[in-house]
N, C-alpha and C. Protein backbone atom coordinates (compact mmCIF):
# COMPACT_ATOMS: atom_id res chain seq x y z
N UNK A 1 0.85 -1.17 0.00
CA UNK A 1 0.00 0.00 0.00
C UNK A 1 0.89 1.23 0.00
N UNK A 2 0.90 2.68 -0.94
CA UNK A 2 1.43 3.05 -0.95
C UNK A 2 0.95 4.66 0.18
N UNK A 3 0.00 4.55 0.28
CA UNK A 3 -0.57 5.70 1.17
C UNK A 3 -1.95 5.82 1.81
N UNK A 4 -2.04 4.93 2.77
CA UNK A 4 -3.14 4.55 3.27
C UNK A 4 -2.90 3.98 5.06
N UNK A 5 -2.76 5.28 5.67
CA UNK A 5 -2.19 5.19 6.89
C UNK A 5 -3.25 4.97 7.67
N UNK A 6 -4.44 4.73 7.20
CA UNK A 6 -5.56 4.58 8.49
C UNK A 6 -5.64 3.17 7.78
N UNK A 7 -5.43 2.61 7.13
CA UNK A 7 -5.67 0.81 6.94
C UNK A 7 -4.37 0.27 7.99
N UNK A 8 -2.96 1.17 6.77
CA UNK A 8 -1.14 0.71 7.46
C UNK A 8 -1.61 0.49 9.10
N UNK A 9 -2.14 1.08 10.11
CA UNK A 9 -2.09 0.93 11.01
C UNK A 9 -2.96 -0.19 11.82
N UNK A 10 -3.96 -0.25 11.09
CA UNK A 10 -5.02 -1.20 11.11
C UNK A 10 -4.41 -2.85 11.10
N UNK A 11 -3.78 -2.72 9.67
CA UNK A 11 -3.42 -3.56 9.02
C UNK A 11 -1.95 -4.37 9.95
N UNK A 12 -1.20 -3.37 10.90
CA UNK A 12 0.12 -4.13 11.54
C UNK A 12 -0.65 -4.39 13.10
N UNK A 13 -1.78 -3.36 13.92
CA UNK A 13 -2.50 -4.50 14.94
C UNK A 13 -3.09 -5.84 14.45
N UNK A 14 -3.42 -5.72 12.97
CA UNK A 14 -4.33 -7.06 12.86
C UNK A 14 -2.96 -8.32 13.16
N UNK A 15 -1.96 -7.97 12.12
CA UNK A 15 -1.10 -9.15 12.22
C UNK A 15 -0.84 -9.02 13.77
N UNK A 16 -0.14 -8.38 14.46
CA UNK A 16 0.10 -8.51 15.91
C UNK A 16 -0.70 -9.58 16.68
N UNK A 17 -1.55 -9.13 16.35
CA UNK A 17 -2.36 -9.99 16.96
C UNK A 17 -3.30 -11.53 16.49
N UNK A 18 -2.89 -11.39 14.97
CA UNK A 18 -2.94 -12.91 14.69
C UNK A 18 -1.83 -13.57 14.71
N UNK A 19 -0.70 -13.14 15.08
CA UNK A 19 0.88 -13.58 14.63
C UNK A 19 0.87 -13.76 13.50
N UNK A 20 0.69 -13.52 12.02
CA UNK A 20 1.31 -13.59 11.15
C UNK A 20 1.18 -12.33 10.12
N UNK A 21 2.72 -12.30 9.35
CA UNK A 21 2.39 -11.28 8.65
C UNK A 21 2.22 -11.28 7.13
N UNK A 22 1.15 -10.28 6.60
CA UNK A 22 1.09 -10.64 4.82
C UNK A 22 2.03 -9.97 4.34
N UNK A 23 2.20 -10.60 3.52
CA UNK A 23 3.05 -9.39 2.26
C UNK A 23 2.55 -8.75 1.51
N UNK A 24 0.89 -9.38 1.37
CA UNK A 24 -0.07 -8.46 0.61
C UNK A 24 -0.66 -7.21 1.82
N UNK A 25 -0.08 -6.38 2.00
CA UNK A 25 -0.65 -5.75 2.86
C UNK A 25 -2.30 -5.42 2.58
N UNK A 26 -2.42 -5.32 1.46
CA UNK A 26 -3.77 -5.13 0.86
C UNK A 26 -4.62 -6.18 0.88
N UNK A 27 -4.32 -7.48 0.92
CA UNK A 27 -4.81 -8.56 1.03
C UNK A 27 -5.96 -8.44 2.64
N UNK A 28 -4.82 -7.97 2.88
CA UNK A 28 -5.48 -7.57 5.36
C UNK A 28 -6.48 -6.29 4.93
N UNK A 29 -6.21 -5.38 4.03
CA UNK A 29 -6.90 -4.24 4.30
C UNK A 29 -8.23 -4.59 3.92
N UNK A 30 -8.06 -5.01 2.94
CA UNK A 30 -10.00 -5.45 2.27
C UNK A 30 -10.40 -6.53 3.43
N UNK A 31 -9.35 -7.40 3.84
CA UNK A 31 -10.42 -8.61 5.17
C UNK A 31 -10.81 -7.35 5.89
N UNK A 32 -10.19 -6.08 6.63
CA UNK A 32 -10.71 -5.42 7.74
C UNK A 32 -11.32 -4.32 7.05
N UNK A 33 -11.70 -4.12 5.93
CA UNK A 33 -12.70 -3.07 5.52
C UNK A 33 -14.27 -3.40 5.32
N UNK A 34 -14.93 -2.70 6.19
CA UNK A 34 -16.59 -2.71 6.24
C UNK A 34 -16.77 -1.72 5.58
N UNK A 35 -16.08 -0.54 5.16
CA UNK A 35 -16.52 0.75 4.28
C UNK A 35 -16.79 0.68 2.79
N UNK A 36 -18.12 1.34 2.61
CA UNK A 36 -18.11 1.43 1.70
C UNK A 36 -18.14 3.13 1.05
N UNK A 37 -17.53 3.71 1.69
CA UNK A 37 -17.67 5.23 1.75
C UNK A 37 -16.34 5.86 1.67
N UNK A 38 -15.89 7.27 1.55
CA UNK A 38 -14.92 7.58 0.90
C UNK A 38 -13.52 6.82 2.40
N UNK A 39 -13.68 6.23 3.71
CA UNK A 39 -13.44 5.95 4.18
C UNK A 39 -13.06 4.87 4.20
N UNK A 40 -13.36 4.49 2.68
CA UNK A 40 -12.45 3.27 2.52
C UNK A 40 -11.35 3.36 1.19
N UNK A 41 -11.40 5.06 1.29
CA UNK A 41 -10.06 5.23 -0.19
C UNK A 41 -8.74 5.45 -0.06
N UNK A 42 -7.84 4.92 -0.81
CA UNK A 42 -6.63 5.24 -0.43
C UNK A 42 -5.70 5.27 -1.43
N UNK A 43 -4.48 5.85 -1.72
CA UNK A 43 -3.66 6.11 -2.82
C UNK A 43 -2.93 4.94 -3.17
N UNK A 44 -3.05 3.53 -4.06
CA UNK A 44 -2.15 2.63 -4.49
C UNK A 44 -2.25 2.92 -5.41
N UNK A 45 -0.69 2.60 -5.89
CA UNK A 45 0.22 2.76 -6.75
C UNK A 45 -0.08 4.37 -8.05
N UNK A 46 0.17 5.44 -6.88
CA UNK A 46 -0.26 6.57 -7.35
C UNK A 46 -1.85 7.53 -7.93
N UNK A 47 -2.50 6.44 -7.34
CA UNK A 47 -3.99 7.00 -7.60
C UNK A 47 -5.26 6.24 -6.78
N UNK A 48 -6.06 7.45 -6.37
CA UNK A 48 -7.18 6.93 -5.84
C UNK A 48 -7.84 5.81 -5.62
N UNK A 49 -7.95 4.92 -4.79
CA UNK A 49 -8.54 3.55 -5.28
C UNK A 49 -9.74 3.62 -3.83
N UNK A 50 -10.50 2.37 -4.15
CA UNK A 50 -11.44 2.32 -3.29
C UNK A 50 -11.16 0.93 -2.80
N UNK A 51 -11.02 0.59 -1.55
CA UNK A 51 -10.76 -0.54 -1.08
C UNK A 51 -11.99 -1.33 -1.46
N UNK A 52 -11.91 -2.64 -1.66
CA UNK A 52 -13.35 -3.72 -1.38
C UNK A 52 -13.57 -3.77 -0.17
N UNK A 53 -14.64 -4.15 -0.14
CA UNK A 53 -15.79 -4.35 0.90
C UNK A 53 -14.65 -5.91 1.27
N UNK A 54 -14.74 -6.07 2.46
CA UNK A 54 -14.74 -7.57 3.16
C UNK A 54 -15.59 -8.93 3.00
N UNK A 55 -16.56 -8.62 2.62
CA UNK A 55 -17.53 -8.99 2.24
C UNK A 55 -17.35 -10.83 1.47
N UNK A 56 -16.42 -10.59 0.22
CA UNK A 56 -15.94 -11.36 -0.62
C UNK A 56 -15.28 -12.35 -0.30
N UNK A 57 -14.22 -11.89 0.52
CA UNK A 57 -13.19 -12.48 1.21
C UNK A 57 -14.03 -13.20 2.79
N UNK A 58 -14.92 -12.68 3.37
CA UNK A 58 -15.49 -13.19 4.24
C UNK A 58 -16.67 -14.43 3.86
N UNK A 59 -16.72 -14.78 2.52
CA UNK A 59 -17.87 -16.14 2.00
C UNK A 59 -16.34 -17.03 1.92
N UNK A 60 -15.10 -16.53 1.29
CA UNK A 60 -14.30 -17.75 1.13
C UNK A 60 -13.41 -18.08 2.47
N UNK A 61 -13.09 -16.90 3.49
CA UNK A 61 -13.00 -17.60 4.83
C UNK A 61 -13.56 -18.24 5.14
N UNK A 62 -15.15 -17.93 5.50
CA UNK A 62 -16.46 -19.23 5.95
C UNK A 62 -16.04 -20.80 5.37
N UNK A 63 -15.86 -20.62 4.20
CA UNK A 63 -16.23 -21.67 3.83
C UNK A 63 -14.06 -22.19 4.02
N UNK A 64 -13.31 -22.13 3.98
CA UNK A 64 -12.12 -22.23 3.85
C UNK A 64 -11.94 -22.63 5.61
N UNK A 65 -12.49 -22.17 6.26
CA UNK A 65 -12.61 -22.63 8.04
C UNK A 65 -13.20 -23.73 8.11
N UNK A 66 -14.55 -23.49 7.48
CA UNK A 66 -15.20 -25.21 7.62
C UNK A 66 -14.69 -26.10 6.60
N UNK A 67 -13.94 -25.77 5.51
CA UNK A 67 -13.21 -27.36 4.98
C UNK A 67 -12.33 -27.42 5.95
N UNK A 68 -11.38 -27.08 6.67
CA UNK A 68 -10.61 -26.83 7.50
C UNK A 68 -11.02 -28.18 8.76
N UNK A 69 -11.82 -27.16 9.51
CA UNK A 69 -12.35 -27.69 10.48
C UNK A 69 -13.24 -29.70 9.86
N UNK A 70 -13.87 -29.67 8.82
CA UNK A 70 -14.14 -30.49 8.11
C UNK A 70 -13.36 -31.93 8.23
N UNK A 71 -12.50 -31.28 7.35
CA UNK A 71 -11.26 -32.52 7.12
C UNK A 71 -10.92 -32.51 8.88
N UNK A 72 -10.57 -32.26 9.64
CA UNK A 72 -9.92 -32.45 11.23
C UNK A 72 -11.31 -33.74 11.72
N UNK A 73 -12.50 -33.63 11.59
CA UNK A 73 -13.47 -34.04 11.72
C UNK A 73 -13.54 -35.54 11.08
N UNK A 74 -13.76 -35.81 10.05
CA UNK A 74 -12.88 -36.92 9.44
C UNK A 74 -12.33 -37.49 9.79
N UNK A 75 -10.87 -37.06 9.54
CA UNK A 75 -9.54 -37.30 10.33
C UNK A 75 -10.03 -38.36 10.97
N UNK A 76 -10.68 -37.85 11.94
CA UNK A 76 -10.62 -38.32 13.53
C UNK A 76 -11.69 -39.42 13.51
N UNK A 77 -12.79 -39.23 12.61
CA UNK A 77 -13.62 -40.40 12.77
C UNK A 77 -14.70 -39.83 13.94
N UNK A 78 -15.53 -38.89 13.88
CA UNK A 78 -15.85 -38.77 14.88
C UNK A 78 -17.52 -39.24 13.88
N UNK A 79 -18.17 -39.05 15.21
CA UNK A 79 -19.68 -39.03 14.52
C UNK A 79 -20.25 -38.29 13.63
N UNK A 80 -21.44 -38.21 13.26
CA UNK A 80 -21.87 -37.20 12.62
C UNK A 80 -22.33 -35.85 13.06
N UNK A 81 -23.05 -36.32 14.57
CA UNK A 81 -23.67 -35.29 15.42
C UNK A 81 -22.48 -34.48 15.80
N UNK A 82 -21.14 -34.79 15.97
CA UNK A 82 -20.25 -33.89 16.06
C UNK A 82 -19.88 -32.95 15.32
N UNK A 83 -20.13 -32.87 14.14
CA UNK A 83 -19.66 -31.47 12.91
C UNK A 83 -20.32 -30.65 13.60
N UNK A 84 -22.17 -30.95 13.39
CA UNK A 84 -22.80 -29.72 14.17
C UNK A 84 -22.07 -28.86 14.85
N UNK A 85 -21.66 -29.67 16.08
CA UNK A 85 -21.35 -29.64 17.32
C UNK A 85 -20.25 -28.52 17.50
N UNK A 86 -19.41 -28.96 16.42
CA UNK A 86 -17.56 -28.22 16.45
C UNK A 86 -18.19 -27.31 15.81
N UNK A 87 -18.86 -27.04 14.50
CA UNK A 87 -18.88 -25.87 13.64
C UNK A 87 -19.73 -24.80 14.74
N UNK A 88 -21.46 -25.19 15.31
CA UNK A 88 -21.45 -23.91 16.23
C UNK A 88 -20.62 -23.55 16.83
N UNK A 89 -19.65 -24.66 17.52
CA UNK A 89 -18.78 -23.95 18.91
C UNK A 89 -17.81 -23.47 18.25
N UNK A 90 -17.34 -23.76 17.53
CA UNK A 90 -15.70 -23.05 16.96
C UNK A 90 -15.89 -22.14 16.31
N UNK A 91 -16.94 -22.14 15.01
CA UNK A 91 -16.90 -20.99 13.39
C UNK A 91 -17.86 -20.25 13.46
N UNK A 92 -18.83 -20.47 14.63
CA UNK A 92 -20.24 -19.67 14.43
C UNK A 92 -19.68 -18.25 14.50
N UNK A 93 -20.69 -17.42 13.98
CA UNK A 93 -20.41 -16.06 14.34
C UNK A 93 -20.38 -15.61 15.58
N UNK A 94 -20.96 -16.12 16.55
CA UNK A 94 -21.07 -15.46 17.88
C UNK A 94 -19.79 -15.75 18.12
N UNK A 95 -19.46 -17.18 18.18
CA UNK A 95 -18.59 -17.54 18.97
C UNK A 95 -16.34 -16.84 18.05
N UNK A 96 -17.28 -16.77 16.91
CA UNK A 96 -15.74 -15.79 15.95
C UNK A 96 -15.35 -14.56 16.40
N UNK A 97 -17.21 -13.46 16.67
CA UNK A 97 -17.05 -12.45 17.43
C UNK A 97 -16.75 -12.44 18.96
N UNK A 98 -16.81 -13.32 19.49
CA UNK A 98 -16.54 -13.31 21.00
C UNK A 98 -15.18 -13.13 20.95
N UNK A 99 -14.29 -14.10 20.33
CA UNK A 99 -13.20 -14.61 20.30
C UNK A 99 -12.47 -13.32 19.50
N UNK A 100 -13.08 -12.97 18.71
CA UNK A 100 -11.85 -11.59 18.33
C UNK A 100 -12.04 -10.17 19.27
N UNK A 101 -13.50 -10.17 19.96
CA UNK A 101 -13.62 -8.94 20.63
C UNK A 101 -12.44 -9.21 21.57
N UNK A 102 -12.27 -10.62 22.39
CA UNK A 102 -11.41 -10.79 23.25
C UNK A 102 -9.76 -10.37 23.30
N UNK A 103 -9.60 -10.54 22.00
CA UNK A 103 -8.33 -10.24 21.32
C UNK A 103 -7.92 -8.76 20.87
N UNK A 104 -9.19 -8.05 20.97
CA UNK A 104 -9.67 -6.71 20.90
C UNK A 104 -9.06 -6.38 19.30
N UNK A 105 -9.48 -7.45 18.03
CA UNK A 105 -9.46 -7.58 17.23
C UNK A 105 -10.47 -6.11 16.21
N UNK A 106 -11.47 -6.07 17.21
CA UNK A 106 -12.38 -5.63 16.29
C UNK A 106 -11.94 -3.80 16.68
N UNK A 107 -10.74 -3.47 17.28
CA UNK A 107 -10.11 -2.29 16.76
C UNK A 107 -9.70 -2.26 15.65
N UNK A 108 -9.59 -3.31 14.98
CA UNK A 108 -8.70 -2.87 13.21
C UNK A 108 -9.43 -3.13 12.34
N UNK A 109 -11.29 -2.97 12.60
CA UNK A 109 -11.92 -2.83 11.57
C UNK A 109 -12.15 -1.31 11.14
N UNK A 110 -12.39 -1.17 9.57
CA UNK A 110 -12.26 0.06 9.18
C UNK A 110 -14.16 0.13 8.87
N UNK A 111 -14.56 0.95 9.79
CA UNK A 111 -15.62 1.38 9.01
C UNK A 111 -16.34 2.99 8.50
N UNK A 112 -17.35 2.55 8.24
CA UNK A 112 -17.89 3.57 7.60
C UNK A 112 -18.40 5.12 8.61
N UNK A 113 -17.90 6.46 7.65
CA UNK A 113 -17.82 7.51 8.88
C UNK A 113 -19.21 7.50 9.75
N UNK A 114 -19.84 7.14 9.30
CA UNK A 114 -21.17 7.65 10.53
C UNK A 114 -21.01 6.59 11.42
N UNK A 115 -20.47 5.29 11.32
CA UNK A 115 -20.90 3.99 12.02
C UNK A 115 -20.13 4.31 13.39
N UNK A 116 -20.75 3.86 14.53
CA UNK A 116 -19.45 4.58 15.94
C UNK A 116 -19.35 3.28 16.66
N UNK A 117 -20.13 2.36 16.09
CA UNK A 117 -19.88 1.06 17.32
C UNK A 117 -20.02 -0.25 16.16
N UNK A 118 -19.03 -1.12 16.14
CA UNK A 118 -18.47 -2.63 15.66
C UNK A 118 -19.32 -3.45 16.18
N UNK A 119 -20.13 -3.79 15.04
CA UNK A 119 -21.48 -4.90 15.34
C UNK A 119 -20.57 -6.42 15.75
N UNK A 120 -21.55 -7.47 16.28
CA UNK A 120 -20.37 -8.38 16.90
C UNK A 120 -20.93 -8.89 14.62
N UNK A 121 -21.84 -8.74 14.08
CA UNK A 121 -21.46 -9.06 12.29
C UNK A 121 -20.45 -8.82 12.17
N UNK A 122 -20.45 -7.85 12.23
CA UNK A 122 -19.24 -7.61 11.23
C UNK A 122 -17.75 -7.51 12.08
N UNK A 123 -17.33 -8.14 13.07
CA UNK A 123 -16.64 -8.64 13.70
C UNK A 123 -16.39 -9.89 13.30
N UNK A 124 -17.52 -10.61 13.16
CA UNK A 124 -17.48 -11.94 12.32
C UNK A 124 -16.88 -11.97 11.14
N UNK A 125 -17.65 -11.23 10.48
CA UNK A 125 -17.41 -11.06 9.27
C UNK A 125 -15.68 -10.98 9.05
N UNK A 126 -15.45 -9.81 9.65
CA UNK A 126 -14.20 -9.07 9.26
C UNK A 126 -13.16 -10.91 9.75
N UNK A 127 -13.48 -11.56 10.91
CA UNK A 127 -12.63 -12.52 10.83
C UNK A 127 -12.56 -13.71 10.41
N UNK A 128 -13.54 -13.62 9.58
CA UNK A 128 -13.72 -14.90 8.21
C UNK A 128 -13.02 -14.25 7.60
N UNK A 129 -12.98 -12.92 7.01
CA UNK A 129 -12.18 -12.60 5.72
C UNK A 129 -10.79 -12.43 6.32
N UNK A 130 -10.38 -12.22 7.28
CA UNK A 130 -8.71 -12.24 7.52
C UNK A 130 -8.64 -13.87 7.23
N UNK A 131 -9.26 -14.89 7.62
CA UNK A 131 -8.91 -15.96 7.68
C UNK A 131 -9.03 -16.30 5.98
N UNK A 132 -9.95 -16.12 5.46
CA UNK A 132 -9.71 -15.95 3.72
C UNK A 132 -8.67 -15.79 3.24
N UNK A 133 -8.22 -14.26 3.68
CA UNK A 133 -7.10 -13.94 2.93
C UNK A 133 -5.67 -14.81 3.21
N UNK A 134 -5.84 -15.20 4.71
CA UNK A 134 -5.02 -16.17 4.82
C UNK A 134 -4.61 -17.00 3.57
N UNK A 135 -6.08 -17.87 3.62
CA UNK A 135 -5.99 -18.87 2.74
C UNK A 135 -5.64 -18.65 1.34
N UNK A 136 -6.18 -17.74 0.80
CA UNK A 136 -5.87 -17.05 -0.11
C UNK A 136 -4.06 -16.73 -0.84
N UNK A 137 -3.75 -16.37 0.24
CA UNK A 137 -2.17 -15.88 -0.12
C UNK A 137 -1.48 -16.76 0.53
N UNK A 138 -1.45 -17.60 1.46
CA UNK A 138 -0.84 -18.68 2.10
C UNK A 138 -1.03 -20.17 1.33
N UNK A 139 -2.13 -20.44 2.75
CA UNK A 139 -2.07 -22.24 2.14
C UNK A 139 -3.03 -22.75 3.34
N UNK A 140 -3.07 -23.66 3.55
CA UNK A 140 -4.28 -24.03 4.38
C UNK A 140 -3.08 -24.26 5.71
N UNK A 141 -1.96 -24.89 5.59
CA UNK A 141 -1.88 -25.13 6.77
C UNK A 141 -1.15 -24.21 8.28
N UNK A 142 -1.00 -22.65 6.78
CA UNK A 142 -1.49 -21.41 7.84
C UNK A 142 -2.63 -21.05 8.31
N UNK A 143 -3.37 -21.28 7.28
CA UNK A 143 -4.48 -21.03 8.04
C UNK A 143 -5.14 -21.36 9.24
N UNK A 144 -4.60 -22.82 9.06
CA UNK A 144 -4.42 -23.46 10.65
C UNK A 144 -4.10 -22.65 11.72
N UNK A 145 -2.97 -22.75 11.51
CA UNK A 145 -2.18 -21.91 12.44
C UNK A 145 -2.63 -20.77 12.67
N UNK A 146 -3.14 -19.94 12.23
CA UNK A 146 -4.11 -18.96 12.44
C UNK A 146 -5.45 -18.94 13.31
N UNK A 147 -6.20 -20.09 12.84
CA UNK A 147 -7.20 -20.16 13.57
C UNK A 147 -7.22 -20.45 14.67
């Protein structure tokens, strides 16, 4: 990113606090952007751009956590009544937003200027799509490690 100091900052608590770092810095900025307003613009590679919504990146986290979680499930041979079981307790949204408010994760979401308070959504949200982008620019068995 070449000038986008309200993501840059966003963007080095998020790794801090997931332990790992992207090289796509931009990759982190769209997982932690909820804006869709000029509050989500910033200067790459010499001109105006509008960050994406999280949005995108938060359907292929979802689903990139539960193959994840999936295959471990398997693995192991467990029952059936157990997927249920692991996916509410581990990937649900409540339990994604609990777990990043705790981490006080949901400081490095970027949102929109009128918005003043981080829904535990889009807390969720925002940490499906870090975990996306994970997958995305990594490999699954960071993503692991991540989750």
């Amino acid at each position: 990113m070449t000038s986008c100091p309200r993501f840059s900052r966003k963007v080095s608590e998020c790794e801090s606090i997931i332990a790992y770092e992207f090289n796509s810095k931009s990759l982190c900025a769209q997982a932690l952007n909820t804006a869709a307003s000029a509050m989500s613009v910033c200067v790459l590679d010499g001109s105006f751009k509008q960050m994406p919504k999280n949005n995108r990146l938060a359907v292929y986290g979802d689903a990139a956590a539960a193959a994840h979680l999936c295959s471990l499930w398997i693995k192991r041979g467990l029952p059936k009544h157990c997927w249920t079981t692991l996916r509410r307790d581990l990937i649900s949204n409540d339990n994604l937003a609990r777990v990043a408010r705790s981490h006080r994760l949901h400081k490095c979401i970027n949102m929109n200027g009128g918005t003043t308070r981080v829904s535990s959504g889009m807390v969720a949200t925002a940490v499906e799509a870090i975990l996306g982008a994970v997958e995305i620019y990594d490999c699954r068995d960071t993503l692991a490690r991540v989750m």
